[in-house]
C-alpha atoms as a PDB file:
ATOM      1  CA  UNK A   1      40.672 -39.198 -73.864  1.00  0.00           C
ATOM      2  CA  UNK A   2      38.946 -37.206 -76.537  1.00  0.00           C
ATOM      3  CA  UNK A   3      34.741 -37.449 -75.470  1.00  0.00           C
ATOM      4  CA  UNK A   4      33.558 -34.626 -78.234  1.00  0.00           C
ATOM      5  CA  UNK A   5      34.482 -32.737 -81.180  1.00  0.00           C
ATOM      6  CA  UNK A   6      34.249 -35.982 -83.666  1.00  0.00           C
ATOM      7  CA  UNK A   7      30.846 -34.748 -85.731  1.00  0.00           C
ATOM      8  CA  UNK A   8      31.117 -33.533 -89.009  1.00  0.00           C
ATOM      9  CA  UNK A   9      28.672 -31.068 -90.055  1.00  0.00           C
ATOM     10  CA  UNK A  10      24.999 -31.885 -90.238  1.00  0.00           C
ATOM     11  CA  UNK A  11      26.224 -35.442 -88.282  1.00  0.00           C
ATOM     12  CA  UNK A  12      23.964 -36.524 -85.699  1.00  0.00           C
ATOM     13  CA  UNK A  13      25.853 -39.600 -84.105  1.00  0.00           C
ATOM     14  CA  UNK A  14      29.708 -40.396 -84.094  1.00  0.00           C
ATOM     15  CA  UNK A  15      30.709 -43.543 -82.238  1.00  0.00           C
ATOM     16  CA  UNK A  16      34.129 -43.632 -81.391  1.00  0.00           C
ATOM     17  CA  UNK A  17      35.265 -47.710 -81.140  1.00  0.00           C
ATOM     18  CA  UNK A  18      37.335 -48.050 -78.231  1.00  0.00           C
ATOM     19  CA  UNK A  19      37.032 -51.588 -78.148  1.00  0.00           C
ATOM     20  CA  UNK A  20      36.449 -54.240 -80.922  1.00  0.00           C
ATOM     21  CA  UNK A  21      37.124 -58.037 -80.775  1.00  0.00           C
ATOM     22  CA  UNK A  22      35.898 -61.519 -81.026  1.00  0.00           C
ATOM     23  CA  UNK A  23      36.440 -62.698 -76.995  1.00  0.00           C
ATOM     24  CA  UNK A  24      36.306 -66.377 -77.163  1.00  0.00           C
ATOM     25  CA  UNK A  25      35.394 -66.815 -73.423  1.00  0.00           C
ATOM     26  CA  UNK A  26      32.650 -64.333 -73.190  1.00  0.00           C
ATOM     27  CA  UNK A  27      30.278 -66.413 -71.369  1.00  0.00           C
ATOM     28  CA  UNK A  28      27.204 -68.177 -73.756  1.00  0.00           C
ATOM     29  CA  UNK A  29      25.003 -68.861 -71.212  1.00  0.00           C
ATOM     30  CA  UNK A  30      21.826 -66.356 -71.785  1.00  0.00           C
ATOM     31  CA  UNK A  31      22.173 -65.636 -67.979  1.00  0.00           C
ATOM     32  CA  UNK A  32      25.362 -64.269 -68.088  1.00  0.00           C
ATOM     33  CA  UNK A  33      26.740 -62.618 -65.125  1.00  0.00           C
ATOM     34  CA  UNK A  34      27.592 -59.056 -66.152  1.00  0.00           C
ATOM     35  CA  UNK A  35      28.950 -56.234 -63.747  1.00  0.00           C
ATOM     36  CA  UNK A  36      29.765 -52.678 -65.101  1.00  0.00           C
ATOM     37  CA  UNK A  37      32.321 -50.772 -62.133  1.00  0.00           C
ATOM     38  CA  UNK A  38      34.176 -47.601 -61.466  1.00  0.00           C
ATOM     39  CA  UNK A  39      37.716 -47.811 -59.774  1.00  0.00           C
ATOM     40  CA  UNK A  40      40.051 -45.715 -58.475  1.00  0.00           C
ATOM     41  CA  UNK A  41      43.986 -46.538 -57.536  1.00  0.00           C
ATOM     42  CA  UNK A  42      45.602 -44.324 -55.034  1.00  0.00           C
ATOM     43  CA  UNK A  43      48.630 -42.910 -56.326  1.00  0.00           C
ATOM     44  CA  UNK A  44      51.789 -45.796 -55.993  1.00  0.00           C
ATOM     45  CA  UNK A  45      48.973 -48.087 -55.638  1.00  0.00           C
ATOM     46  CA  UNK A  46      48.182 -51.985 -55.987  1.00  0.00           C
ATOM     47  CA  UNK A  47      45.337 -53.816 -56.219  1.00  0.00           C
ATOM     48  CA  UNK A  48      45.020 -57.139 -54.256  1.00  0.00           C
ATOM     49  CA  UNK A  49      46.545 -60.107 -55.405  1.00  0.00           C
ATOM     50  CA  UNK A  50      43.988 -61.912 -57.959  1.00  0.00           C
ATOM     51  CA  UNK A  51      42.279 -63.953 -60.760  1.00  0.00           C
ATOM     52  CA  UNK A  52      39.409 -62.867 -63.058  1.00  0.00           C
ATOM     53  CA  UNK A  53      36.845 -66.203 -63.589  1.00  0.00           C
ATOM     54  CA  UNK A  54      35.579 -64.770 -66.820  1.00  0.00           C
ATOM     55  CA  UNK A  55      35.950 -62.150 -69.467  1.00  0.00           C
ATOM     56  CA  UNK A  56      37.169 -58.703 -68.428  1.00  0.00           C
ATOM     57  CA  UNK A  57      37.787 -54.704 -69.976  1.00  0.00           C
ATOM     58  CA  UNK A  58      38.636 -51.968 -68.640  1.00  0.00           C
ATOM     59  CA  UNK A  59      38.702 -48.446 -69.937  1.00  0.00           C
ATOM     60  CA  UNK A  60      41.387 -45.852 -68.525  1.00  0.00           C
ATOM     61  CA  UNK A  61      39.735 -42.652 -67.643  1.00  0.00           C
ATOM     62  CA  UNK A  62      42.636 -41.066 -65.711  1.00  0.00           C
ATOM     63  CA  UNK A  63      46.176 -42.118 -65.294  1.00  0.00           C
ATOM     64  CA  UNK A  64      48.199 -45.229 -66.134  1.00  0.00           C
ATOM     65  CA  UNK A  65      47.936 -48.855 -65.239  1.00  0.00           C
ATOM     66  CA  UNK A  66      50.626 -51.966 -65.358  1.00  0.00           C
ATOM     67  CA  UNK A  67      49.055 -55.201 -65.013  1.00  0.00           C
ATOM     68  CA  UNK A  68      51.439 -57.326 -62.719  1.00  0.00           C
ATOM     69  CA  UNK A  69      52.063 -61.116 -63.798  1.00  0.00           C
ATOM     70  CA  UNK A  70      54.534 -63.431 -63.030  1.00  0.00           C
ATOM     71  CA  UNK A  71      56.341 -62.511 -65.833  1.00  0.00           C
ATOM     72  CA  UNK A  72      56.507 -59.115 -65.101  1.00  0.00           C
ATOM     73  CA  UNK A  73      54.285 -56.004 -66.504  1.00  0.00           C
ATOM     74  CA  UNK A  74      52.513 -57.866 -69.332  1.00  0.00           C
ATOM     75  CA  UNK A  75      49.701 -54.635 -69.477  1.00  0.00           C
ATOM     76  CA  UNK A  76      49.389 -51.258 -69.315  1.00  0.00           C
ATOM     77  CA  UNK A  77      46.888 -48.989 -70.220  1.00  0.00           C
ATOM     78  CA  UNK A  78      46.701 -45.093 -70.345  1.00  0.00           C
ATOM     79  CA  UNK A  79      43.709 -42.582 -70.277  1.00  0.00           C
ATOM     80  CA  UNK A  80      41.526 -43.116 -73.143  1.00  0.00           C
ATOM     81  CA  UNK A  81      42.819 -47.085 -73.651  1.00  0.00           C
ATOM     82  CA  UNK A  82      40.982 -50.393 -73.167  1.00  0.00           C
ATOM     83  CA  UNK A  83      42.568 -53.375 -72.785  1.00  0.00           C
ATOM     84  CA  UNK A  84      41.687 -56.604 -71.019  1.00  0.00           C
ATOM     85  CA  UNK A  85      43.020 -59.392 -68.560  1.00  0.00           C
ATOM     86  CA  UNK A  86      43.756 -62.693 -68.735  1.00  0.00           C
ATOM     87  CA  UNK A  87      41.328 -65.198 -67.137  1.00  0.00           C
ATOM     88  CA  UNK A  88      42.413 -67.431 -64.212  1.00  0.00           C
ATOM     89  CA  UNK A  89      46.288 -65.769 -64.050  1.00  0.00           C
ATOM     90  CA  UNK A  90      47.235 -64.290 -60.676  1.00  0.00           C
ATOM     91  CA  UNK A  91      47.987 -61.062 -61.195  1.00  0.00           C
ATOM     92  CA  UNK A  92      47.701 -57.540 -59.534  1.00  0.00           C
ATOM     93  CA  UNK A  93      47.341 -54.212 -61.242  1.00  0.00           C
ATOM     94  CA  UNK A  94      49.032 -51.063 -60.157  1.00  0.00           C
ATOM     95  CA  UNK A  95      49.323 -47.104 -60.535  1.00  0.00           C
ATOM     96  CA  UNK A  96      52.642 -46.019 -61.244  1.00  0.00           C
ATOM     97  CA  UNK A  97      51.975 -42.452 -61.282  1.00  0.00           C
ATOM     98  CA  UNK A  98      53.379 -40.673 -57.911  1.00  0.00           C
ATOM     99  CA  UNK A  99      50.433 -38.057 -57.681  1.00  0.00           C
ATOM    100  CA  UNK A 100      47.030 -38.733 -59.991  1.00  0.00           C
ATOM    101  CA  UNK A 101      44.963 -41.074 -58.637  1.00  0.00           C
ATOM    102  CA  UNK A 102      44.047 -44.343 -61.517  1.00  0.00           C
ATOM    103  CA  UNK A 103      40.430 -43.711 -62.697  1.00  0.00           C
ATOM    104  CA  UNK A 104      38.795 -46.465 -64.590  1.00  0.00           C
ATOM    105  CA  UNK A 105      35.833 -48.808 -65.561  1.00  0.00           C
ATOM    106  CA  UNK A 106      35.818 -52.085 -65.798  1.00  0.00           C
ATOM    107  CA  UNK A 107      33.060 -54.817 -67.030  1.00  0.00           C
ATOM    108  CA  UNK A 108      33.144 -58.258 -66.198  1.00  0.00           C
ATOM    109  CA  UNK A 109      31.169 -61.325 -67.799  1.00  0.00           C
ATOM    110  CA  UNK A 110      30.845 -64.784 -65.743  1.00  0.00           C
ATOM    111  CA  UNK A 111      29.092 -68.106 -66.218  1.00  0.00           C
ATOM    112  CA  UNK A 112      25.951 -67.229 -63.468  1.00  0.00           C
ATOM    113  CA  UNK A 113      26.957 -68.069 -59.961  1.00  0.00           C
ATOM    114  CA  UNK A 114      30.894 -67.431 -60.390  1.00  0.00           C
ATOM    115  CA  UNK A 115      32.509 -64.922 -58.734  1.00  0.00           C
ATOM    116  CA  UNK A 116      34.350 -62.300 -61.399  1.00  0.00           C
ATOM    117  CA  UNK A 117      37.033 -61.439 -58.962  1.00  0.00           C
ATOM    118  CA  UNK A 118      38.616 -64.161 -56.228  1.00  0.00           C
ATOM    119  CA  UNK A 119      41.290 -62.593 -54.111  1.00  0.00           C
ATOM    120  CA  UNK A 120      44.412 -64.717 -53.814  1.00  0.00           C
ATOM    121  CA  UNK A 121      47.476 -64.805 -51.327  1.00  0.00           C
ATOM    122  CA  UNK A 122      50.578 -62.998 -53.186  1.00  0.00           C
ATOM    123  CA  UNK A 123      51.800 -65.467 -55.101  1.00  0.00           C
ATOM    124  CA  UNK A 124      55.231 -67.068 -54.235  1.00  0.00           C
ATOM    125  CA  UNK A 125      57.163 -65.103 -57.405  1.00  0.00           C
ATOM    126  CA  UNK A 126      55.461 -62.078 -56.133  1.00  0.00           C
ATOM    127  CA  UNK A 127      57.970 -59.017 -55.371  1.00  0.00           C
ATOM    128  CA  UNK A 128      59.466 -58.916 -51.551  1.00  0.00           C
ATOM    129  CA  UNK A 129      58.491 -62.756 -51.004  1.00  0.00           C
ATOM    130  CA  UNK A 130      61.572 -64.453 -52.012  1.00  0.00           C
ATOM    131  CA  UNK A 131      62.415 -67.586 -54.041  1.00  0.00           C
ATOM    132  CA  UNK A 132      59.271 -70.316 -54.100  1.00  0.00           C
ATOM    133  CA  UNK A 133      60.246 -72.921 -51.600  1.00  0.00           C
ATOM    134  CA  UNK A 134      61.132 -76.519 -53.256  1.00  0.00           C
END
C-alpha cells in the first residue's frame, strides 16, 4: 500500500479514501460498541470458525486474505485493500500465502453489550468434516 508521495506542491493534507459506503447495519445506538484491532495470520493460516454480530472492515497491511463461507471463498483482500464481512454468516478467514505472515486491522461496531466476534464449532459443510448428517 502506497502511505506517502500523494501531495502536490504547496498541499498540506491528501486523504487517500480507502473505504467509502453507506453500511446499513452500522449500529444507531449513540453507545455504540466500537473496537479498532491489529491481527496477524501465520503463514497457511485460519482463523477460528465464526460470526461477526455487527458491522465489520478490515484493512490489509501485509499479505492476502480469503474469507471462507459455505459457498466457498466469497472475499479476499490484498495489502492496501479494505473490504468487509458479512454479519451473522459462519465463516473463517485464512492466509494463503506459504511464507508472509497476514497483517491487518480490523474495526468492529456492535449494539452495546454484544459481543463483535462469537466463536462457532466448524460448521458441518466445513472442509475435512464430511457430508451434514440428515
Amino acid at each position: 500500500m502506497k502511505l506517502d508521495g500523494y501531495l502536490s506542491p504547496g498541499q498540506s493534507l491528501h486523504r487517500n479514501m480507502l473505504f467509502d459506503a453507506m453500511y446499513a447495519h452500522v449500529p444507531k445506538d449513540p453507545n455504540a460498541h466500537v473496537q479498532i484491532y491489529n491481527y496477524e495470520i501465520s503463514p497457511g493460516g485460519f482463523t477460528n470458525w465464526h460470526i461477526h454480530t455487527g458491522a465489520t472492515f478490515y484493512l490489509t497491511l501485509q499479505g492476502l486474505f480469503e474469507g471462507h463461507f459455505e459457498e466457498g471463498v466469497l472475499i479476499k483482500g490484498k495489502t492496501g485493500e479494505v473490504y468487509s464481512e458479512p454479519i451473522g454468516k459462519i465463516h473463517r478467514g485464512h492466509n494463503p500465502h506459504a511464507e508472509l505472515p497476514l497483517l491487518g486491522i480490523g474495526i468492529a461496531l456492535t449494539s452495546p453489550g454484544i459481543e463483535a466476534i462469537i466463536n462457532v464449532e466448524a460448521p458441518p459443510w466445513a472442509p475435512g468434516r464430511g457430508p451434514p448428517s440428515r
